[in-house]
Protein backbone atom coordinates (compact mmCIF):
# COMPACT_ATOMS: atom_id res chain seq x y z
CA UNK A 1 -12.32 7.79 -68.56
CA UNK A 2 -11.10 10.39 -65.87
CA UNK A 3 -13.19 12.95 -64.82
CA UNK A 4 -9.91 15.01 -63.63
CA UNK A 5 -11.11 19.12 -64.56
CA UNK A 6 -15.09 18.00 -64.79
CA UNK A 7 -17.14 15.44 -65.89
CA UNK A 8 -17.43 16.88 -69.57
CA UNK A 9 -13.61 16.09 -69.69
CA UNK A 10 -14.08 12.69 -69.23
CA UNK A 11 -16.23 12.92 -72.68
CA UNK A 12 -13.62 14.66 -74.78
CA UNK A 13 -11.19 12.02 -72.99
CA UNK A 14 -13.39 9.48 -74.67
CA UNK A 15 -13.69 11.08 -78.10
CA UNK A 16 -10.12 11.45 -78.94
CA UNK A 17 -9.85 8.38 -78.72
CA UNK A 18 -12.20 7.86 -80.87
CA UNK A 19 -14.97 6.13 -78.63
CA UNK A 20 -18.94 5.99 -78.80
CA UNK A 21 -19.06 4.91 -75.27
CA UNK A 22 -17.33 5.17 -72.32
CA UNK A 23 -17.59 4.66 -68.18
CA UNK A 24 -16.81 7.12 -65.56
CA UNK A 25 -17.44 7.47 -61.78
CA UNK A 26 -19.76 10.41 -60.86
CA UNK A 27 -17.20 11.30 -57.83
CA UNK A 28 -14.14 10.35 -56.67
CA UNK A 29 -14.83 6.29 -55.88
CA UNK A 30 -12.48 6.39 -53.24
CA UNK A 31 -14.21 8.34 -50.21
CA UNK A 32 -17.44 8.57 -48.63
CA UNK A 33 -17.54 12.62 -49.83
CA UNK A 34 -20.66 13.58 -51.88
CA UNK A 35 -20.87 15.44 -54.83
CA UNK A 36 -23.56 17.80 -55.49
CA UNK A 37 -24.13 18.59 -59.22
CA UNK A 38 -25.29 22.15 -60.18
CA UNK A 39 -27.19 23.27 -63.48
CA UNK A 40 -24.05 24.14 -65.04
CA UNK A 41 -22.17 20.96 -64.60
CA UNK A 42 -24.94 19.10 -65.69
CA UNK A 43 -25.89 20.93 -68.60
CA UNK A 44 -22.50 21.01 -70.02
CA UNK A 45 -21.94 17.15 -69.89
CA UNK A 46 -25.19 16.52 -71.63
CA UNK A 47 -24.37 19.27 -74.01
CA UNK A 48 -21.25 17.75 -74.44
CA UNK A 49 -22.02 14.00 -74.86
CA UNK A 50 -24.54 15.11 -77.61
CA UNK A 51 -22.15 17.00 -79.54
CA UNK A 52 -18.90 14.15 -79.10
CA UNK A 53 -21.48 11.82 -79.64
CA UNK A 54 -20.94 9.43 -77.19
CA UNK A 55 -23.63 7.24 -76.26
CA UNK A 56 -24.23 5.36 -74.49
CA UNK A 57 -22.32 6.77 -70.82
CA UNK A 58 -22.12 4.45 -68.12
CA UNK A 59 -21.12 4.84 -64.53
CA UNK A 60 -19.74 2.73 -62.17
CA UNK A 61 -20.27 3.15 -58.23
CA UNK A 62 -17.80 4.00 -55.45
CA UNK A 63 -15.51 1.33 -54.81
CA UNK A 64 -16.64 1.49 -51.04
CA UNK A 65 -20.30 0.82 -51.31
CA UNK A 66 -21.59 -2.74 -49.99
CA UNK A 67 -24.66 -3.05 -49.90
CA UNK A 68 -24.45 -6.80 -48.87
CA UNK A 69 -22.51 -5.64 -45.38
CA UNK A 70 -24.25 -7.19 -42.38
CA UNK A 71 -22.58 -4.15 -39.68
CA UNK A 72 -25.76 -1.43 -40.34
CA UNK A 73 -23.08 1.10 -40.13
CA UNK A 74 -21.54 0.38 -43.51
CA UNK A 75 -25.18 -0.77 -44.68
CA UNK A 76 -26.96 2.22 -44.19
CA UNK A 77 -23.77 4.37 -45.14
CA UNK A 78 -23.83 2.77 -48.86
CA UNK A 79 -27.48 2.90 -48.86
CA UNK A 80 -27.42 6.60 -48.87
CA UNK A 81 -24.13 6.56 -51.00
CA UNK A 82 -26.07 4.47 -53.85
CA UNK A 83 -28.89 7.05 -53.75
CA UNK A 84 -26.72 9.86 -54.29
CA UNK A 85 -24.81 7.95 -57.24
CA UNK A 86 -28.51 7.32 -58.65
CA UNK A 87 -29.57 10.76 -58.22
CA UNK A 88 -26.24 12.23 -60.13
CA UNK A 89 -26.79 9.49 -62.82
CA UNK A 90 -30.69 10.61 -63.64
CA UNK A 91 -29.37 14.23 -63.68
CA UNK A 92 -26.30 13.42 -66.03
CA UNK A 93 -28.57 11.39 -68.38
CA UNK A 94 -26.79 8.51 -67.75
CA UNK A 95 -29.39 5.25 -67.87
CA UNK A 96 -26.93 2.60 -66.61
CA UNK A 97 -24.70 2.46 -63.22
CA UNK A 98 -22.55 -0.79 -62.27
CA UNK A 99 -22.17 -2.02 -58.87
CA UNK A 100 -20.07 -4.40 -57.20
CA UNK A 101 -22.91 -6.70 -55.83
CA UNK A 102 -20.97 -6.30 -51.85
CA UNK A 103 -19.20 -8.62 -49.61
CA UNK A 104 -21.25 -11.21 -46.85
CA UNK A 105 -18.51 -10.79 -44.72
CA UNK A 106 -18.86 -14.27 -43.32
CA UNK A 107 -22.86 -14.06 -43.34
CA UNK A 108 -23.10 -16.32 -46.18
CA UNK A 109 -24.57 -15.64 -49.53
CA UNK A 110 -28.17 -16.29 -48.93
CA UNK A 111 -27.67 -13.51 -45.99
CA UNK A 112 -25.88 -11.03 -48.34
CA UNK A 113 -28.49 -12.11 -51.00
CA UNK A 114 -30.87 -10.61 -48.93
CA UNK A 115 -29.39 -7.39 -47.88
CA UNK A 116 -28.68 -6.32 -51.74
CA UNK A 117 -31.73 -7.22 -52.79
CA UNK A 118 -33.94 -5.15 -49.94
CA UNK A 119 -30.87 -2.31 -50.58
CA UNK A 120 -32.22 -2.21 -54.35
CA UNK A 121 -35.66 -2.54 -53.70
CA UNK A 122 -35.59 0.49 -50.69
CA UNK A 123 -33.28 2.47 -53.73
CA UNK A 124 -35.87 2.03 -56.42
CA UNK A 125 -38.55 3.23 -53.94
CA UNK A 126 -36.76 6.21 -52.95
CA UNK A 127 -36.14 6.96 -56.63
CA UNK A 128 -39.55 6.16 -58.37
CA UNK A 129 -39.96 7.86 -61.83
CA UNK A 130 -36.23 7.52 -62.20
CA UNK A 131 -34.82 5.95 -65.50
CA UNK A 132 -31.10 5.04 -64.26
CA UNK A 133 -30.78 0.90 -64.11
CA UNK A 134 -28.37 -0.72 -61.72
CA UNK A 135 -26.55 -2.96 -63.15
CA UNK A 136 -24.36 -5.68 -61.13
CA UNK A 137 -21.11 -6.70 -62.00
CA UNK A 138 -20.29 -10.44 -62.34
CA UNK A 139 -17.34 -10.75 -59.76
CA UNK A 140 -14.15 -12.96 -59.50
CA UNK A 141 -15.35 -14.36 -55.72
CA UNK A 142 -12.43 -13.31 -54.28
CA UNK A 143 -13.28 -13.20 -50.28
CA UNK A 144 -16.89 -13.31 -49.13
CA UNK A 145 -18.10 -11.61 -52.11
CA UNK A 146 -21.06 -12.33 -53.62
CA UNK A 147 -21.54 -12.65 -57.87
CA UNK A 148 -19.44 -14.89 -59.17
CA UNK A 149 -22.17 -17.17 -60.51
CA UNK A 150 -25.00 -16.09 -62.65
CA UNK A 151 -27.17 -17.86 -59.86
CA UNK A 152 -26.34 -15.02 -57.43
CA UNK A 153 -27.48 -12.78 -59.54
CA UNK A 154 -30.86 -14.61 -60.62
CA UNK A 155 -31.14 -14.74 -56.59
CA UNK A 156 -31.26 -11.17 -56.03
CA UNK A 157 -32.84 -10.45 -59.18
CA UNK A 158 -35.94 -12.67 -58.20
CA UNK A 159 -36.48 -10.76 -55.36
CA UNK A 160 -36.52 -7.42 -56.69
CA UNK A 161 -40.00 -5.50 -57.01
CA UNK A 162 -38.88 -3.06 -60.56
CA UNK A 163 -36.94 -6.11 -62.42
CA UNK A 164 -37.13 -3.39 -65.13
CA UNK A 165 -34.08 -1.23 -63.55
CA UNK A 166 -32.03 -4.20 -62.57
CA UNK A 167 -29.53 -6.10 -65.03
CA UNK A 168 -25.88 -7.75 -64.70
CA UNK A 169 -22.26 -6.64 -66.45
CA UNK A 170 -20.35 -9.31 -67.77
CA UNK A 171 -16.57 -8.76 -66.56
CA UNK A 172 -14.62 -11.55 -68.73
CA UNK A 173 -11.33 -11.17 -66.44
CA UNK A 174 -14.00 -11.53 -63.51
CA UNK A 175 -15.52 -14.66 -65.06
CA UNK A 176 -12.58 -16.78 -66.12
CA UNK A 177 -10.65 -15.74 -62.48
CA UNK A 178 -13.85 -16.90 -61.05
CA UNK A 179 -13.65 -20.50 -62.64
CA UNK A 180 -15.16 -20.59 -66.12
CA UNK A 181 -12.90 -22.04 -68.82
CA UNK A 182 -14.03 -18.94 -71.34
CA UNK A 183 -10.59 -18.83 -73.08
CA UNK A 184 -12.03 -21.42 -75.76
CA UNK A 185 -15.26 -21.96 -77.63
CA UNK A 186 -16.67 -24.78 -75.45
CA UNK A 187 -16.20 -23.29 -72.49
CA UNK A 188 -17.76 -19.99 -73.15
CA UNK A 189 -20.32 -21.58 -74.83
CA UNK A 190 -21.23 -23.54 -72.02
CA UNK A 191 -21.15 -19.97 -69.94
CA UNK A 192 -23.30 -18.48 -71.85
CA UNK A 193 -25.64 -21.06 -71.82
CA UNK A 194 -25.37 -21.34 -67.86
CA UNK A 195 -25.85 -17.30 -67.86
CA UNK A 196 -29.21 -17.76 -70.18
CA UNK A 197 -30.80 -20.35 -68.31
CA UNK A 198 -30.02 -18.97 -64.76
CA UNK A 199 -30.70 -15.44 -65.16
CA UNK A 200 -31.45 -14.97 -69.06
CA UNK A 201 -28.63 -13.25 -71.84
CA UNK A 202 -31.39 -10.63 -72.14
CA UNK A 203 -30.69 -9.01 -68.81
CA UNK A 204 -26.66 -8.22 -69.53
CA UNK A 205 -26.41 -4.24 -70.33
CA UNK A 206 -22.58 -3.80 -70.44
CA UNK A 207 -19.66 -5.63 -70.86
CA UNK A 208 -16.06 -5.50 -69.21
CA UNK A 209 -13.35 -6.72 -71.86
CA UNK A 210 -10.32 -7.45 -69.77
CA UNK A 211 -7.36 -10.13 -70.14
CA UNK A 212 -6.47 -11.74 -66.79
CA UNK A 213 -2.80 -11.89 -65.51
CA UNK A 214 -4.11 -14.75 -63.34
CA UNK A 215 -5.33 -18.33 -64.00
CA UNK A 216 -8.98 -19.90 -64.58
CA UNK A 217 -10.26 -20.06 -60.69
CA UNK A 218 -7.69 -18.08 -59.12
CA UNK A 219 -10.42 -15.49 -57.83
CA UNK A 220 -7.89 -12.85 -58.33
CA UNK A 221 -8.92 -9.80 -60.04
CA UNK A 222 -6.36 -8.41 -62.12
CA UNK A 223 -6.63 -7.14 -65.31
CA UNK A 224 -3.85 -7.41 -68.48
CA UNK A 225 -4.22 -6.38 -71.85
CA UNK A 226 -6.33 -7.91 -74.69
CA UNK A 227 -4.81 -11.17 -76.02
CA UNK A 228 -2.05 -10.52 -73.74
CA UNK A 229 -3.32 -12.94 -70.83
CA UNK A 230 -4.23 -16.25 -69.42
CA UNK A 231 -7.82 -15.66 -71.53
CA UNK A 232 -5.71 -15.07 -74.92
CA UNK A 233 -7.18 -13.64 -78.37
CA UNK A 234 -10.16 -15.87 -79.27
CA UNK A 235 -12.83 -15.07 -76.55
CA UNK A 236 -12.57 -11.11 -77.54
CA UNK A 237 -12.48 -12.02 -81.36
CA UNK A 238 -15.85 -13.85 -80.81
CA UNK A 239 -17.28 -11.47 -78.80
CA UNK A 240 -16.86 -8.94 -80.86
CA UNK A 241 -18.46 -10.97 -83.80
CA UNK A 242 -21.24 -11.92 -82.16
CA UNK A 243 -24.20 -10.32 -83.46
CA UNK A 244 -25.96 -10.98 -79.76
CA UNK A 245 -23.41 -8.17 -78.39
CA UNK A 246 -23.40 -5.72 -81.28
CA UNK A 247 -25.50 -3.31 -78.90
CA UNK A 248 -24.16 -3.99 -75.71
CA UNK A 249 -21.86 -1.15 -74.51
CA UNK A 250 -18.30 -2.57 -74.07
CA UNK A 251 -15.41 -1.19 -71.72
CA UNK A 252 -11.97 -1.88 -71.35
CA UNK A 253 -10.42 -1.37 -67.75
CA UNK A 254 -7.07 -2.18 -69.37
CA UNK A 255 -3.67 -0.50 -68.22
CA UNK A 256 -4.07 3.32 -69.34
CA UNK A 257 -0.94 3.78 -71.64
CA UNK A 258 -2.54 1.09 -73.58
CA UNK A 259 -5.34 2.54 -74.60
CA UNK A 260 -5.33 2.86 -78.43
CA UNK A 261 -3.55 -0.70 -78.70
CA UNK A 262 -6.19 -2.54 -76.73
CA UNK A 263 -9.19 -0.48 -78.79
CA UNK A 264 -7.51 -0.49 -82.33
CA UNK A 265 -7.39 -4.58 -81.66
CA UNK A 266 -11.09 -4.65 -80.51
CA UNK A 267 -12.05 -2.51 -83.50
CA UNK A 268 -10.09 -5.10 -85.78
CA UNK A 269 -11.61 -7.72 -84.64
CA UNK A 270 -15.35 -6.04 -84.93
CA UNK A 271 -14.43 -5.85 -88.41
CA UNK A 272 -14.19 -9.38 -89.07
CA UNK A 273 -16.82 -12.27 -89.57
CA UNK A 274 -16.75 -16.20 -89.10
CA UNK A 275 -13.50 -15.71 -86.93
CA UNK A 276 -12.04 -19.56 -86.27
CA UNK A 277 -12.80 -20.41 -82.41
């Protein structure tokens, strides 16, 4: 949801249509500019996401931050950026940020590994008594970025000191462009199962429903509309049947004019039981 006008906007955004969760950026995730939250600002959106009753909120970080970047420039620049996104989220109330995991940039991922994980571990230092998670995005691999196997993520996980503020979001446009046949039962079976045993189902806090207007293993992130991709209806139907899920926050990143036909299907499906996969 936009937070065009002020962050409480992006609640009522939410609301009318009819949602009990939703994810915004904290600041404009296209520059480097801070944004400094006064009492006011943060009063009203927890005033306001009582009263629309939308919980839970989720953030996502600035599209510039990589924490995996080997120049200390960049490093040390989306260091301080993360710990400003932290500090907005434990003012806002917000208990869950995703993160694009960052880029090696030729380092290799054992390298990048590294840098995210001392990144989290100098954040969670710098921000002790905080309740905000940070939660990393399974990516499509596109590049030298890192995430698009649950091993990455049980990598840097491992090597984290407060395991407690650290889980993953499961993108399903991000996993299927990354390689994993999830458009029928088998193969997201055998995901999920892949996903337990390397890092452990318990660990994912959000989800991303997106289509993909690309093929399995293209490691190109683009999303389509539900049912309306190369992932198809069945994987969202079972998802939202699955009684594992029912608490997991789910967000669409869908085209915007398609809002209500992408949620009213979702909400359809959620309303079913024992759907054929």
């Amino acid at each position: 949801m936009s937070i065009s006008g002020g962050l409480e906007k992006a609640l009522l955004r939410g609301r009318a249509l009819e949602c009990t969760t939703i994810q915004i950026f904290t600041k404009n995730a296209t520059t480097w500019r801070e944004r400094t939250l006064d009492g006011d600002e943060i009063s009203l959106f927890r005033t306001t996401a009582r009263e629309q009753g939308i919980d839970p909120v989720v953030a996502h970080n600035s599209y510039l931050v990589n924490l995996a970047s080997p120049e200390e420039d960049l490093y040390e620049k989306s260091l301080r950026a993360m710990f400003h996104e932290l500090v907005r989220c434990e003012q806002l109330g917000i208990g869950d940020i995703v993160i694009h995991p960052g880029a090696h940039r030729g380092k290799g991922i054992a390298c990048g590994v590294a840098r995210i994980a001392a990144a989290l571990n100098r954040l969670f230092s710098e921000t002790k008594g905080f309740s905000v998670r940070i939660i990393l995005e399974m990516t499509a691999g596109q590049g030298t970025v890192i995430g698009c196997r649950p091993e990455h993520m049980a990598m840097i996980v491992e090597r984290v000191h407060e395991q407690s503020r650290v889980g993953f979001c499961l993108d399903t446009c991000h996993v299927f462009a990354a390689g994993y046949d999830i458009d029928h039962a088998g193969g997201w079976d055998a995901f999920l199962e892949e996903v337990n045993d390397r890092l452990g189902l318990e660990r994912m806090r959000v989800m991303h429903l997106n289509d993909s207007l690309r093929e399995c293993g293209s490691r190109v992130d683009r999303h389509e509309d539900i049912g309306k991709g190369m992932i198809g209806e069945k994987l969202f139907q079972a998802i939202m049947t699955d009684r594992r899920f029912q608490a997991i926050p789910k967000i669409i990143e869908t085209p915007k004019e398609n809002d209500h036909t992408n949620l009213n299907l979702l909400r359809e499906y959620a309303k079913s039981r024992d759907v054929p996969r």
